[in-house]
PDB file of N, CA and C in Angstrom:
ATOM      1  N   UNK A   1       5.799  -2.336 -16.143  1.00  0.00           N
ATOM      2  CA  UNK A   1       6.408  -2.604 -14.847  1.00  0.00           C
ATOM      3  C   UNK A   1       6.776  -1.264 -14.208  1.00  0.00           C
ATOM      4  N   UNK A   2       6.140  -1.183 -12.745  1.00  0.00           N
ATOM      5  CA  UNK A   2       6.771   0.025 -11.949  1.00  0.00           C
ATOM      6  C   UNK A   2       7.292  -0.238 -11.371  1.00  0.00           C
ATOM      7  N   UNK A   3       8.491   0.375 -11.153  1.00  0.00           N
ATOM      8  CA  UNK A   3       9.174   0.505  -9.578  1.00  0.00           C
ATOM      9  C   UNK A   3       8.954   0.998  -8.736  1.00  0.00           C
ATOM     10  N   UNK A   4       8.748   0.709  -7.385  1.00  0.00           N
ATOM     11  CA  UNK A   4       8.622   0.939  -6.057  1.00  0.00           C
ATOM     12  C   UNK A   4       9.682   1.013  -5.397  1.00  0.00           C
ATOM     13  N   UNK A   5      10.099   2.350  -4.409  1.00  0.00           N
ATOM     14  CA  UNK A   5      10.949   2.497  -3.453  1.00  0.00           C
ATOM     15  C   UNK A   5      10.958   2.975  -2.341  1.00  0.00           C
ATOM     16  N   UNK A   6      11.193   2.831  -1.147  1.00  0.00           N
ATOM     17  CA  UNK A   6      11.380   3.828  -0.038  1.00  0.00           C
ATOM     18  C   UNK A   6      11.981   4.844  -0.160  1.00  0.00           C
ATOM     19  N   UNK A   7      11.639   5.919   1.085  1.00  0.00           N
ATOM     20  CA  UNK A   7      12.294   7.111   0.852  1.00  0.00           C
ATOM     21  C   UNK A   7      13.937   6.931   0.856  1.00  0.00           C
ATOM     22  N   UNK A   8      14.609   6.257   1.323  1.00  0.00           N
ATOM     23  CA  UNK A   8      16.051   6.089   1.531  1.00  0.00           C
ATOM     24  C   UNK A   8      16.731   5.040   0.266  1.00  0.00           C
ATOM     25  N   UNK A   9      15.783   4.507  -0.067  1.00  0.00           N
ATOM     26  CA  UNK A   9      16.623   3.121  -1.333  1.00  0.00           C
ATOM     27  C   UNK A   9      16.280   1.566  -1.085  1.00  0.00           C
ATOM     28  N   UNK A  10      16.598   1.549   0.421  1.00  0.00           N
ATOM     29  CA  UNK A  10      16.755   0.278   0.918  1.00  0.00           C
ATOM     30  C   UNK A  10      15.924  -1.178   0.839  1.00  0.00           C
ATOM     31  N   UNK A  11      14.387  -0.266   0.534  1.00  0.00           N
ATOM     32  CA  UNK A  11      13.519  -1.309  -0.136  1.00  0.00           C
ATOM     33  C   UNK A  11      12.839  -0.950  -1.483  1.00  0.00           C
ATOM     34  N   UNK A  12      12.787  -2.190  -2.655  1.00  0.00           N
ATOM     35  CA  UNK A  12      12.352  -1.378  -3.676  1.00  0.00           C
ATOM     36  C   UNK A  12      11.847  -2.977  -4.305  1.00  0.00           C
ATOM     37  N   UNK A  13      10.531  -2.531  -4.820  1.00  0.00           N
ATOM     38  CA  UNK A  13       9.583  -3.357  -5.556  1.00  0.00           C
ATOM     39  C   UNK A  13       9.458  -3.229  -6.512  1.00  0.00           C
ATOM     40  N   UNK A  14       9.099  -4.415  -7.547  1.00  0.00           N
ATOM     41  CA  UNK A  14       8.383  -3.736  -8.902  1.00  0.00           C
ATOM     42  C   UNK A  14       7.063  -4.161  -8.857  1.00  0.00           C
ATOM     43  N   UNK A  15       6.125  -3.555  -9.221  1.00  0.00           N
ATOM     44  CA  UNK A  15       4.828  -3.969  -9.793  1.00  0.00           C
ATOM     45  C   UNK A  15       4.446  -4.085 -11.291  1.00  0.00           C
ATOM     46  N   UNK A  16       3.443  -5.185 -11.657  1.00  0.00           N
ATOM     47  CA  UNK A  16       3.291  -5.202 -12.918  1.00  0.00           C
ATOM     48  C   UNK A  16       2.095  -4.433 -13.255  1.00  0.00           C
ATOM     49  N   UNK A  17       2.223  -3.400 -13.940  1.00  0.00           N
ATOM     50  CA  UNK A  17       1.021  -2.997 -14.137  1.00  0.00           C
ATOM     51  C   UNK A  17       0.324  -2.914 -15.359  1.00  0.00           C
ATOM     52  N   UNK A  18      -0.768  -3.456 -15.346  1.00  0.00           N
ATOM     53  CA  UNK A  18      -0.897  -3.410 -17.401  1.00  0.00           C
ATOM     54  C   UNK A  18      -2.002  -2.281 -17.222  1.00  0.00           C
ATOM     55  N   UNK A  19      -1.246  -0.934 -18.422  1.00  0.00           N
ATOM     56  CA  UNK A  19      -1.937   0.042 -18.471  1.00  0.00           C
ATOM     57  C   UNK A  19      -1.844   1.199 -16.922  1.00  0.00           C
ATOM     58  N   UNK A  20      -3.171   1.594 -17.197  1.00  0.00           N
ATOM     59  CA  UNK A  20      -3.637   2.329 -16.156  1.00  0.00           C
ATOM     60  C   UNK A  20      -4.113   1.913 -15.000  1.00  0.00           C
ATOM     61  N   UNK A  21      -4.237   2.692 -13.790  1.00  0.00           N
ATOM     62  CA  UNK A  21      -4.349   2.094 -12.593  1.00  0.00           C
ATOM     63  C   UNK A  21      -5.656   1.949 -12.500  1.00  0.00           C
ATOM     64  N   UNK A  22      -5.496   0.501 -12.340  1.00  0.00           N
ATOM     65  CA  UNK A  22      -7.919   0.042 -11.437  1.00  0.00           C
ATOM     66  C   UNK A  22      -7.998   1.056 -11.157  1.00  0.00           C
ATOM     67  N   UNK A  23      -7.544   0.945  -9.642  1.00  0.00           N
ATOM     68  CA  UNK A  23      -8.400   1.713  -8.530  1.00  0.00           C
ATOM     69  C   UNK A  23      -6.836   2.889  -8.074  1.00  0.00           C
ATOM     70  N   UNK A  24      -7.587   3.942  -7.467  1.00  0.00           N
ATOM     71  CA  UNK A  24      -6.862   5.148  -6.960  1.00  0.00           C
ATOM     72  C   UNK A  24      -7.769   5.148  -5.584  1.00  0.00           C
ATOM     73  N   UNK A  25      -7.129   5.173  -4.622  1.00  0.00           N
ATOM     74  CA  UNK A  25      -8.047   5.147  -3.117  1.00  0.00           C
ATOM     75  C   UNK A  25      -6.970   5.442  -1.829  1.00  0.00           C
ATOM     76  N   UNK A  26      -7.321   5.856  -0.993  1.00  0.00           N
ATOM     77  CA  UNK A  26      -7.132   6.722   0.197  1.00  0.00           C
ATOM     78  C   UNK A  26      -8.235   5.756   1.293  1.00  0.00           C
ATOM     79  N   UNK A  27      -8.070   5.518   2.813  1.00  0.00           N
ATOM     80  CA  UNK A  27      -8.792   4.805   3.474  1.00  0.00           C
ATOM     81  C   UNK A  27      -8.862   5.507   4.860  1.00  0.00           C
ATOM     82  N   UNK A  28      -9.717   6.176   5.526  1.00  0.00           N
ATOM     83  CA  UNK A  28     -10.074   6.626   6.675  1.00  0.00           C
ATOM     84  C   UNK A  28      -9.783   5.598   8.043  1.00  0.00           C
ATOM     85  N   UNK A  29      -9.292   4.090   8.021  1.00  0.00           N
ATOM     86  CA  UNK A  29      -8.814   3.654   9.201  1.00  0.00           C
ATOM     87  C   UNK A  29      -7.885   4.113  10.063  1.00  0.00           C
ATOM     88  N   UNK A  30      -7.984   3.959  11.208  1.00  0.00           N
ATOM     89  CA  UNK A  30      -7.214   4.766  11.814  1.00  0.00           C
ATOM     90  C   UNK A  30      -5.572   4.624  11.690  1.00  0.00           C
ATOM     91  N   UNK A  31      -5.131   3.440  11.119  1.00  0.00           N
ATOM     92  CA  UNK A  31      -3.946   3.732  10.270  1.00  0.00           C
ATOM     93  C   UNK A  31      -3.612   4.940   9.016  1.00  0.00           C
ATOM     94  N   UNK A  32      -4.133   3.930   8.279  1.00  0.00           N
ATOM     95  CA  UNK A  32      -4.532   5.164   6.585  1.00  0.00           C
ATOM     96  C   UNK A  32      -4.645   6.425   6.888  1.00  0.00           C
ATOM     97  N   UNK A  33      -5.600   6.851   7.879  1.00  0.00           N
ATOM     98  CA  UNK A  33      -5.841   8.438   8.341  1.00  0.00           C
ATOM     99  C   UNK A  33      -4.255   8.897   8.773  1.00  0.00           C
ATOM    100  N   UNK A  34      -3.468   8.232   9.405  1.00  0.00           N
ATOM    101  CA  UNK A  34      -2.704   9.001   9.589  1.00  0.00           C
ATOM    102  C   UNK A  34      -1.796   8.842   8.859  1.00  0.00           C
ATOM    103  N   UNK A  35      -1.604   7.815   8.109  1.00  0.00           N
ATOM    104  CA  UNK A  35      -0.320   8.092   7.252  1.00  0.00           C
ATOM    105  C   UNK A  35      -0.774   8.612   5.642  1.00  0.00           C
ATOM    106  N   UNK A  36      -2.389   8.872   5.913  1.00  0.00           N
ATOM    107  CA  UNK A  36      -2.295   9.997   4.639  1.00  0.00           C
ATOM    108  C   UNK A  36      -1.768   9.222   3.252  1.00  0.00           C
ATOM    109  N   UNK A  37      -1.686   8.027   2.934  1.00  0.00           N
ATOM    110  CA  UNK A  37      -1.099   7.571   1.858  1.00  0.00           C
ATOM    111  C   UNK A  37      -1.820   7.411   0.520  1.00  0.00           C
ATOM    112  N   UNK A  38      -1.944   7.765  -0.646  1.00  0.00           N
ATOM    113  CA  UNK A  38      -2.753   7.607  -1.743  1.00  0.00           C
ATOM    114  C   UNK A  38      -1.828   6.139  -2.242  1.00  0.00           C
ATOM    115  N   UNK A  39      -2.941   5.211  -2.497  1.00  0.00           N
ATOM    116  CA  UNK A  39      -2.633   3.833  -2.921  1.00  0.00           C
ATOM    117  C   UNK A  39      -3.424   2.932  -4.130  1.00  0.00           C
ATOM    118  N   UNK A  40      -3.086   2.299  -4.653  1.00  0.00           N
ATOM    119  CA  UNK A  40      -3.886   1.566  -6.110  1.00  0.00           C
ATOM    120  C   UNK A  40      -3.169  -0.317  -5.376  1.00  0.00           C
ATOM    121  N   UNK A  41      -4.112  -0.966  -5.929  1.00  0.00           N
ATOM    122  CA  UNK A  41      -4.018  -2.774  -5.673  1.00  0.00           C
ATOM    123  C   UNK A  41      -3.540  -3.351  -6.881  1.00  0.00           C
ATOM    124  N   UNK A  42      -3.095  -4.652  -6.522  1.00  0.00           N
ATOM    125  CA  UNK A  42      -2.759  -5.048  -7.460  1.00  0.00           C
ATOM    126  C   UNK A  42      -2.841  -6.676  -6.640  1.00  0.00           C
ATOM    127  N   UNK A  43      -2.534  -7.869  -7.662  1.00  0.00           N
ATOM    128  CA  UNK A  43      -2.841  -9.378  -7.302  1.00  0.00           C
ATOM    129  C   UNK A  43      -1.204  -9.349  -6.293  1.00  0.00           C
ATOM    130  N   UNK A  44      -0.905 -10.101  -5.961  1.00  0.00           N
ATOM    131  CA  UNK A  44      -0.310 -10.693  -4.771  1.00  0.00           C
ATOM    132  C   UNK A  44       0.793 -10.734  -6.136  1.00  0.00           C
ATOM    133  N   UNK A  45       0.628 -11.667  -6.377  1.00  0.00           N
ATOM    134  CA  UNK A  45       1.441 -12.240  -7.572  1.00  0.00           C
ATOM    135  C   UNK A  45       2.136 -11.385  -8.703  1.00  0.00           C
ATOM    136  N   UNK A  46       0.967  -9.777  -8.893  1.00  0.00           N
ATOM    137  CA  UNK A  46       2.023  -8.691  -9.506  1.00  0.00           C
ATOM    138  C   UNK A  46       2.699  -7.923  -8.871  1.00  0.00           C
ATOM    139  N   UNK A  47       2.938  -8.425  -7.527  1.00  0.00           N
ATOM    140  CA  UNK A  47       3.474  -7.274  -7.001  1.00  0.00           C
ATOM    141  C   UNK A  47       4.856  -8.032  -6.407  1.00  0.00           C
ATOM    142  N   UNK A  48       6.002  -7.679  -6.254  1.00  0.00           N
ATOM    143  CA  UNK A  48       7.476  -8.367  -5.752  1.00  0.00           C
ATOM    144  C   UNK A  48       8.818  -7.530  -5.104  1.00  0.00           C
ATOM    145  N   UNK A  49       8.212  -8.031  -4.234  1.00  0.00           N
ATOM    146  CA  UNK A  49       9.958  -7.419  -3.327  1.00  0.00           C
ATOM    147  C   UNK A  49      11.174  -7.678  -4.133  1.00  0.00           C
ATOM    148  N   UNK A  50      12.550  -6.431  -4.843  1.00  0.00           N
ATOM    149  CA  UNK A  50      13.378  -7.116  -5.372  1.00  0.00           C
ATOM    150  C   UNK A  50      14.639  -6.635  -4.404  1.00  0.00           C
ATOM    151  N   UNK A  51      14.308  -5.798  -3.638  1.00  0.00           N
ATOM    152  CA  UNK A  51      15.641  -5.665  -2.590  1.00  0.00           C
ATOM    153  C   UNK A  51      14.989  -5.049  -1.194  1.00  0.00           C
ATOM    154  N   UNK A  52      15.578  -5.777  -0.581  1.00  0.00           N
ATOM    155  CA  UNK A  52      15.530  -5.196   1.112  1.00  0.00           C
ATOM    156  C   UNK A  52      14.449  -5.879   1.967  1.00  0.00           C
ATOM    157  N   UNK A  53      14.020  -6.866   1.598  1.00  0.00           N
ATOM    158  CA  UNK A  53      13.145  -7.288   2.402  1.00  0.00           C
ATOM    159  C   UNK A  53      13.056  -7.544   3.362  1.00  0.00           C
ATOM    160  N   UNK A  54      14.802  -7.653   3.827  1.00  0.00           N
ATOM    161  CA  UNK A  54      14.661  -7.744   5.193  1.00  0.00           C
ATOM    162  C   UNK A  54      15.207  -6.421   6.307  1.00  0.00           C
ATOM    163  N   UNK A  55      14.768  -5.323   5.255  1.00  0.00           N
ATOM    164  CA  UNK A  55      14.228  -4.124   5.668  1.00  0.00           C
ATOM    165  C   UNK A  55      12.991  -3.833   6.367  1.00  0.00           C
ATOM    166  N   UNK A  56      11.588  -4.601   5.644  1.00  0.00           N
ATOM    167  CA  UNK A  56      10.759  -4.285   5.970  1.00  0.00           C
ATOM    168  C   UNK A  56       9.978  -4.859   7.552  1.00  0.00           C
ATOM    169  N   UNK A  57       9.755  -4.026   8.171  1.00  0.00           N
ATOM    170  CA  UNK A  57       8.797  -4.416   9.344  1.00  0.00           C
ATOM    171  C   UNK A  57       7.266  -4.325   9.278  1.00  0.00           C
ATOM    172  N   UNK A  58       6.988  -4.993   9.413  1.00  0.00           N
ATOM    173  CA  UNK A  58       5.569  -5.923   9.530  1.00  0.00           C
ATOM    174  C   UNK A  58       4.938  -5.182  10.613  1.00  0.00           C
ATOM    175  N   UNK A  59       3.310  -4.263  10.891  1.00  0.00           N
ATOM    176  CA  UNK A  59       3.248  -3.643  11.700  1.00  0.00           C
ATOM    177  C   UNK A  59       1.285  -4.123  11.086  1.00  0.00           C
ATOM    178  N   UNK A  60       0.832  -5.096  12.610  1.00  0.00           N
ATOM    179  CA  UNK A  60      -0.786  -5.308  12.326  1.00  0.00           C
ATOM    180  C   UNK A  60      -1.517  -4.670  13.991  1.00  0.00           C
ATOM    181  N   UNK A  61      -2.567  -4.777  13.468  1.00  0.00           N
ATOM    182  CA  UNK A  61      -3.178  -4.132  14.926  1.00  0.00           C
ATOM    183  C   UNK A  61      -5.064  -4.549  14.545  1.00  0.00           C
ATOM    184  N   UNK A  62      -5.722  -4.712  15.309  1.00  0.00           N
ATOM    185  CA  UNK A  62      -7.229  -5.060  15.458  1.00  0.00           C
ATOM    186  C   UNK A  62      -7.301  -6.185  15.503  1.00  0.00           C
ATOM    187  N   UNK A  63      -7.679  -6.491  14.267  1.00  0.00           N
ATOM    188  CA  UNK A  63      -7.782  -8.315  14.089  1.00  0.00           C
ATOM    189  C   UNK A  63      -6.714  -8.958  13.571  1.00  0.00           C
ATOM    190  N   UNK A  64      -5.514  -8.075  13.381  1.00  0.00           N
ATOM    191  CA  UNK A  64      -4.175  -8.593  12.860  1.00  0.00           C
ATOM    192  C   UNK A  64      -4.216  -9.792  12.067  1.00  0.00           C
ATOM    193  N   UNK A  65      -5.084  -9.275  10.734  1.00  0.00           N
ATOM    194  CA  UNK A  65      -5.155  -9.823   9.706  1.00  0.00           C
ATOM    195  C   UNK A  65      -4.358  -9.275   8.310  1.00  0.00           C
ATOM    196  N   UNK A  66      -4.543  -8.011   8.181  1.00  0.00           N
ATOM    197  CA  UNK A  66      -4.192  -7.005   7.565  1.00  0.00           C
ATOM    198  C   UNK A  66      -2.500  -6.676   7.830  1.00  0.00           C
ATOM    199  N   UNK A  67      -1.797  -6.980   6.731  1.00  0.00           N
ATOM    200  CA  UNK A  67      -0.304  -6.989   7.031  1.00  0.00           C
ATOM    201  C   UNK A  67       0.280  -5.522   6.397  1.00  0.00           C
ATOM    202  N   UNK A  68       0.973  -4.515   7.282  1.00  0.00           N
ATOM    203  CA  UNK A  68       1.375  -3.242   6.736  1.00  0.00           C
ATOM    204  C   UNK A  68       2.747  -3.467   6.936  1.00  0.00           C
ATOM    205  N   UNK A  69       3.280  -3.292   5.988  1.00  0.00           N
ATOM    206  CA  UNK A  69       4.653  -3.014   5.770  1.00  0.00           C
ATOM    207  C   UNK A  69       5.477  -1.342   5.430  1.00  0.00           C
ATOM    208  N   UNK A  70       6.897  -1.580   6.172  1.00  0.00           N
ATOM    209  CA  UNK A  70       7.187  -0.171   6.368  1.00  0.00           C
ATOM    210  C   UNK A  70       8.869  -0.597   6.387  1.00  0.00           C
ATOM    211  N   UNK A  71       9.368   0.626   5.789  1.00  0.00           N
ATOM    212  CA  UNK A  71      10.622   0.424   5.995  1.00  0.00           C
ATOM    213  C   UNK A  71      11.623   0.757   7.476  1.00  0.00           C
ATOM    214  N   UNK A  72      12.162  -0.181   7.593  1.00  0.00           N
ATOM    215  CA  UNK A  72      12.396  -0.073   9.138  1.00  0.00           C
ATOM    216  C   UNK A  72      13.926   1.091   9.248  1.00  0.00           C
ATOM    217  N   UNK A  73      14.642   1.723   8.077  1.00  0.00           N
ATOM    218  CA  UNK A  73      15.126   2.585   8.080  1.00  0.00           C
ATOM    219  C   UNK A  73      14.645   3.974   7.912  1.00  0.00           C
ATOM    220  N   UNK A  74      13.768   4.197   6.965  1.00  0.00           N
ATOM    221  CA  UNK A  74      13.154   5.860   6.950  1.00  0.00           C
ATOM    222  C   UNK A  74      12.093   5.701   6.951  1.00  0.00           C
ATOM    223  N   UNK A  75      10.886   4.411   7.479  1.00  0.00           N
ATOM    224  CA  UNK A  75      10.169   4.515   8.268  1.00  0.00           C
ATOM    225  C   UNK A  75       8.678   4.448   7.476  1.00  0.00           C
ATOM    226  N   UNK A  76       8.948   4.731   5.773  1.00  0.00           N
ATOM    227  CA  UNK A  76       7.555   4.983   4.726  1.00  0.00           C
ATOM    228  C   UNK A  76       6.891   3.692   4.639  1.00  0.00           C
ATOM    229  N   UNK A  77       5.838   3.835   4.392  1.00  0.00           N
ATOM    230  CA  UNK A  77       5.222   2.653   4.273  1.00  0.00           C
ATOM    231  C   UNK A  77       4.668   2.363   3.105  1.00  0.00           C
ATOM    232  N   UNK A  78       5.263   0.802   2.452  1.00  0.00           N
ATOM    233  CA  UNK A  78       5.509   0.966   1.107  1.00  0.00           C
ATOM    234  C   UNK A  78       4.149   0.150   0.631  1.00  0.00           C
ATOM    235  N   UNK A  79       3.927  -0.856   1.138  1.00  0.00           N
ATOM    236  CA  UNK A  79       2.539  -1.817   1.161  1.00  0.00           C
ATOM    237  C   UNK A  79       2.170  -2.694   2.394  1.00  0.00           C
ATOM    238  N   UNK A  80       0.529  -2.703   1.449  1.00  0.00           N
ATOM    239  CA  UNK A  80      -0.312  -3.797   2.701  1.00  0.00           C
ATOM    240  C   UNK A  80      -0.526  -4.587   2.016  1.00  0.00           C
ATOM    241  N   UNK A  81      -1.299  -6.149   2.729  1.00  0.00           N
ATOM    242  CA  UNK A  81      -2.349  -6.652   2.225  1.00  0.00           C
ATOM    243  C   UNK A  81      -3.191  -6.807   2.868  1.00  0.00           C
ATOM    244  N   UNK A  82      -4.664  -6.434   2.447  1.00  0.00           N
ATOM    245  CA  UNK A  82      -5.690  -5.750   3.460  1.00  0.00           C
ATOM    246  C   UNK A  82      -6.418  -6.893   3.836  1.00  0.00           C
ATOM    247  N   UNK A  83      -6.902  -6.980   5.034  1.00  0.00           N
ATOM    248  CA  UNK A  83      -7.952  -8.002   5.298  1.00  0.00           C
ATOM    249  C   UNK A  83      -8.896  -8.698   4.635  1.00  0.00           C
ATOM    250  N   UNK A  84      -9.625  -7.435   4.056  1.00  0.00           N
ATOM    251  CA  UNK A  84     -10.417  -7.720   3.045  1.00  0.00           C
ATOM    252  C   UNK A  84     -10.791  -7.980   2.592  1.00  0.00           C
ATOM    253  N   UNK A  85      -9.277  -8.776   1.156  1.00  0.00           N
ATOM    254  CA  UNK A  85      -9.273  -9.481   0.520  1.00  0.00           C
ATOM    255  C   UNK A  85      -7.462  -9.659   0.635  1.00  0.00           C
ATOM    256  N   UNK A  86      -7.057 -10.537   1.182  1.00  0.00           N
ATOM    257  CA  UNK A  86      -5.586 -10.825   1.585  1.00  0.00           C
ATOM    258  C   UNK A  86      -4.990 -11.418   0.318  1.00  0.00           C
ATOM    259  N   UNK A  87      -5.390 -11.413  -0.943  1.00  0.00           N
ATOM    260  CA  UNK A  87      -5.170 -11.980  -1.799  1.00  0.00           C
ATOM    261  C   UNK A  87      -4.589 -10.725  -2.935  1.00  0.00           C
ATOM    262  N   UNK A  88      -4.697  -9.863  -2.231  1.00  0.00           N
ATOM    263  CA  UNK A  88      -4.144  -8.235  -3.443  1.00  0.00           C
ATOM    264  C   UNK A  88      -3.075  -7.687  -2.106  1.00  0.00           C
ATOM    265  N   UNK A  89      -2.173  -7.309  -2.544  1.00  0.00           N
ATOM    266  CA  UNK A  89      -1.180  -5.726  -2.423  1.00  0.00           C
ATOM    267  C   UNK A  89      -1.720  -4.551  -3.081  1.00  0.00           C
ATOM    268  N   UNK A  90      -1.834  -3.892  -1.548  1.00  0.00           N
ATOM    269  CA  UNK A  90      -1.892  -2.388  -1.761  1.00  0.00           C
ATOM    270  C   UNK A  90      -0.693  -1.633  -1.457  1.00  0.00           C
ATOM    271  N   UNK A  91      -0.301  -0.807  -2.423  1.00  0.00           N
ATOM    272  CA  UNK A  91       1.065   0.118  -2.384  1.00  0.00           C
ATOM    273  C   UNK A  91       1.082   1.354  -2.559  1.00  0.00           C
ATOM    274  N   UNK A  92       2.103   1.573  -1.938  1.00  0.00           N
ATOM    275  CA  UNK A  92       1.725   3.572  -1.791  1.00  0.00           C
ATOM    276  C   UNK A  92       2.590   3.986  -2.937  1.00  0.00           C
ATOM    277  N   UNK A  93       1.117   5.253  -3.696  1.00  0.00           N
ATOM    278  CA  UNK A  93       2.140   5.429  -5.393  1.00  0.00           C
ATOM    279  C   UNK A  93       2.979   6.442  -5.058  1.00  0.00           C
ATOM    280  N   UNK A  94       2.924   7.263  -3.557  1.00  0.00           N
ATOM    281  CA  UNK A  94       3.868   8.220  -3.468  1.00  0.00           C
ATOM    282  C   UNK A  94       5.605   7.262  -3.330  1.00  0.00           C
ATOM    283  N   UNK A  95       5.255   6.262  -3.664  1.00  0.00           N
ATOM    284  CA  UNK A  95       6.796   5.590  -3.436  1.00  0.00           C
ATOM    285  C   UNK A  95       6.970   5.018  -5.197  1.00  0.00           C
ATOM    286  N   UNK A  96       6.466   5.557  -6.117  1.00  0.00           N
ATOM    287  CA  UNK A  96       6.538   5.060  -7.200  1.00  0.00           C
ATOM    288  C   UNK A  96       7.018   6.896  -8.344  1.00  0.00           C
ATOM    289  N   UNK A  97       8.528   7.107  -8.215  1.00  0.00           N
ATOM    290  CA  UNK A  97       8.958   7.964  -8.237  1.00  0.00           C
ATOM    291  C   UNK A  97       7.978   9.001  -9.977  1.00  0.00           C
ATOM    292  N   UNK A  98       7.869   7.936 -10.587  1.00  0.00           N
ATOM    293  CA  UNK A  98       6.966   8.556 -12.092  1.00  0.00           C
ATOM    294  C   UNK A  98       5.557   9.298 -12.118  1.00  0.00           C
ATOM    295  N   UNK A  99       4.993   9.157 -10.723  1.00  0.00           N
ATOM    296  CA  UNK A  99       3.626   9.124 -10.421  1.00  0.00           C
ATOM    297  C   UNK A  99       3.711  10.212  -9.141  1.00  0.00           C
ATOM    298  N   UNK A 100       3.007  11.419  -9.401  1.00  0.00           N
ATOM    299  CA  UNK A 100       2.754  12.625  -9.236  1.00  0.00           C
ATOM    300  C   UNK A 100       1.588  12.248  -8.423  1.00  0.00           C
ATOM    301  N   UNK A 101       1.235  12.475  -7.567  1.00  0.00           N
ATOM    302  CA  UNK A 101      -0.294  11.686  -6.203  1.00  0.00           C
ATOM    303  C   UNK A 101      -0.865  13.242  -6.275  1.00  0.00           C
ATOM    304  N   UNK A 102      -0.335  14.252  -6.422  1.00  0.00           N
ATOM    305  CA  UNK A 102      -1.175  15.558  -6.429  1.00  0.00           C
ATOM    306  C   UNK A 102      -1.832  15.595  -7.469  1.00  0.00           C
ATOM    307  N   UNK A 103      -1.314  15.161  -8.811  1.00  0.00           N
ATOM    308  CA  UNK A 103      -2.261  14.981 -10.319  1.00  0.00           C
ATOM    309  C   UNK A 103      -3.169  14.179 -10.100  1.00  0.00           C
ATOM    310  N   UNK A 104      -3.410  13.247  -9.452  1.00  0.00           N
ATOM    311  CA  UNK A 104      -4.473  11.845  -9.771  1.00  0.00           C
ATOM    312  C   UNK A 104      -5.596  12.884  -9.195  1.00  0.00           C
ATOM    313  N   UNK A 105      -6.754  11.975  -9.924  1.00  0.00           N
ATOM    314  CA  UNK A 105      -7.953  12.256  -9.678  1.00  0.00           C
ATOM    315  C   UNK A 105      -9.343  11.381  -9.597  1.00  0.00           C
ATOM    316  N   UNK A 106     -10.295  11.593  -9.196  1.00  0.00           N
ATOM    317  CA  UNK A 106     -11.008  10.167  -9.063  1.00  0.00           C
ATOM    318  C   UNK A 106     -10.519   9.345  -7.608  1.00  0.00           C
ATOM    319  N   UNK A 107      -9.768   9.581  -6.950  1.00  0.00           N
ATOM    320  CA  UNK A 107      -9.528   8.753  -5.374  1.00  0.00           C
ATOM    321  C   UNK A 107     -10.886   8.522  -4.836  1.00  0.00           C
ATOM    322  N   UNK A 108     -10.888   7.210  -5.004  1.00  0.00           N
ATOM    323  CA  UNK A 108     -11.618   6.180  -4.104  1.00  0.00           C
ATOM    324  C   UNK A 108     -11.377   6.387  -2.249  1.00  0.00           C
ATOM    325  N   UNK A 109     -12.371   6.873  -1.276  1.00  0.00           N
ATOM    326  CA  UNK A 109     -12.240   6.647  -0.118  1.00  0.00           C
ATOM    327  C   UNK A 109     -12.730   5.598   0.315  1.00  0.00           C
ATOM    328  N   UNK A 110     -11.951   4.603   0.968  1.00  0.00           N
ATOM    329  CA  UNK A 110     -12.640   3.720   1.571  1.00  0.00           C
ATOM    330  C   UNK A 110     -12.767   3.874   3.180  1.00  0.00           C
ATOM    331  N   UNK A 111     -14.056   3.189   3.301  1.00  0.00           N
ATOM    332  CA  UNK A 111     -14.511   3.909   4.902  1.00  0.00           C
ATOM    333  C   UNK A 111     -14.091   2.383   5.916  1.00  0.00           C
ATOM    334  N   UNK A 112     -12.722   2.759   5.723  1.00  0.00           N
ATOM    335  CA  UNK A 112     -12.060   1.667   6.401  1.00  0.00           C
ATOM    336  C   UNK A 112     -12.502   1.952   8.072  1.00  0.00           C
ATOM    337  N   UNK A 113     -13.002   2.742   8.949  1.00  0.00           N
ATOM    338  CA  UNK A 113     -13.248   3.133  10.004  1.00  0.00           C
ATOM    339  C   UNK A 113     -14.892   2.167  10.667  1.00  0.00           C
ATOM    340  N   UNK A 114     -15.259   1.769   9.022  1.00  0.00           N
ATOM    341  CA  UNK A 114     -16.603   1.267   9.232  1.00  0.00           C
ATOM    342  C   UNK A 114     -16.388  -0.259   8.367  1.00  0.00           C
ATOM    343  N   UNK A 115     -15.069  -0.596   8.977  1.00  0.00           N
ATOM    344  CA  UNK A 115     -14.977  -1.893   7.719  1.00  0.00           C
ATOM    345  C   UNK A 115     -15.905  -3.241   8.067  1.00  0.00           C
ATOM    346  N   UNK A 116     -16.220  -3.668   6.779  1.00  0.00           N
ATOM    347  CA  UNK A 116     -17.567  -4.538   6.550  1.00  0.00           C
ATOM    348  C   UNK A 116     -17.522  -5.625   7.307  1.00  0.00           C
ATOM    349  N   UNK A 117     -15.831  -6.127   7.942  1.00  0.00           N
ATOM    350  CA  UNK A 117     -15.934  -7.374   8.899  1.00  0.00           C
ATOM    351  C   UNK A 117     -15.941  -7.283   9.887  1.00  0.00           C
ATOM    352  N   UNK A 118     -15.826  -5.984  10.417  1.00  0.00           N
ATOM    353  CA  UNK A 118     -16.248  -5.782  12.020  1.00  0.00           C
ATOM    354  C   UNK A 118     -17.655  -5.603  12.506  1.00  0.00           C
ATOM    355  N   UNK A 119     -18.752  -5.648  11.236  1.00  0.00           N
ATOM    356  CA  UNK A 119     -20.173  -5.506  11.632  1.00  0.00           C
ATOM    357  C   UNK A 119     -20.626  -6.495  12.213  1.00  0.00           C
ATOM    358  N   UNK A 120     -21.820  -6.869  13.447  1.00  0.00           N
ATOM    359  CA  UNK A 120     -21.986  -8.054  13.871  1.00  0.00           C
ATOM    360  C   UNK A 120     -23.354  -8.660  13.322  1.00  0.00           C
TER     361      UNK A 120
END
């Protein structure tokens, strides 16, 4: 089990994680690009708000499918669940105080700029 927090306290998650992380990935949408966040998934179901939830603000844009969450006091953004597959949480490990994002290696880019459900 990890803990997840915002930069200030006010929201904080745990995730279950067995072992090592799937996936390590970074996403070029024009969100992701700018908030620069290194992130790993997990099922809906391992992942749980245990304080502040009603901290978090809800922030969608395109097909406002894709739900980003952010803390509405210092503003970090702690998780999504991506269009994608709306059935996983993605969370930012820079909010997972044990986990060093300059050490990881292997980051997955996803070319969220060219995502597969906007093709016609």
């Amino acid at each position: 089990m990890k803990k997840l927090t915002c930069h200030c306290g006010e929201v904080e998650a745990e995730i279950n994680l067995d072992g090592d992380l799937q996936k390590v990935l970074q996403c070029n949408c024009s969100i992701c690009k700018r908030r620069n966040a290194t992130m790993s998934m997990v099922k809906n179901e391992d992942f749980k708000i245990t304080k502040g939830e009603d901290k978090l603000k809800l922030y969608q844009f395109h097909s406002k499918v894709a739900k980003h969450y952010f803390c509405s006091d210092c503003g970090i953004y702690t998780h999504h669940n991506p269009r994608a597959n709306p059935a996983m949480t993605g969370f930012n490990l820079g909010c997972i105080d044990e986990i060093n994002t300059f050490d990881l290696k292997d980051i997955t880019v996803n070319n969220g700029q060219n995502h597969p459900l906007d093709k016609k």
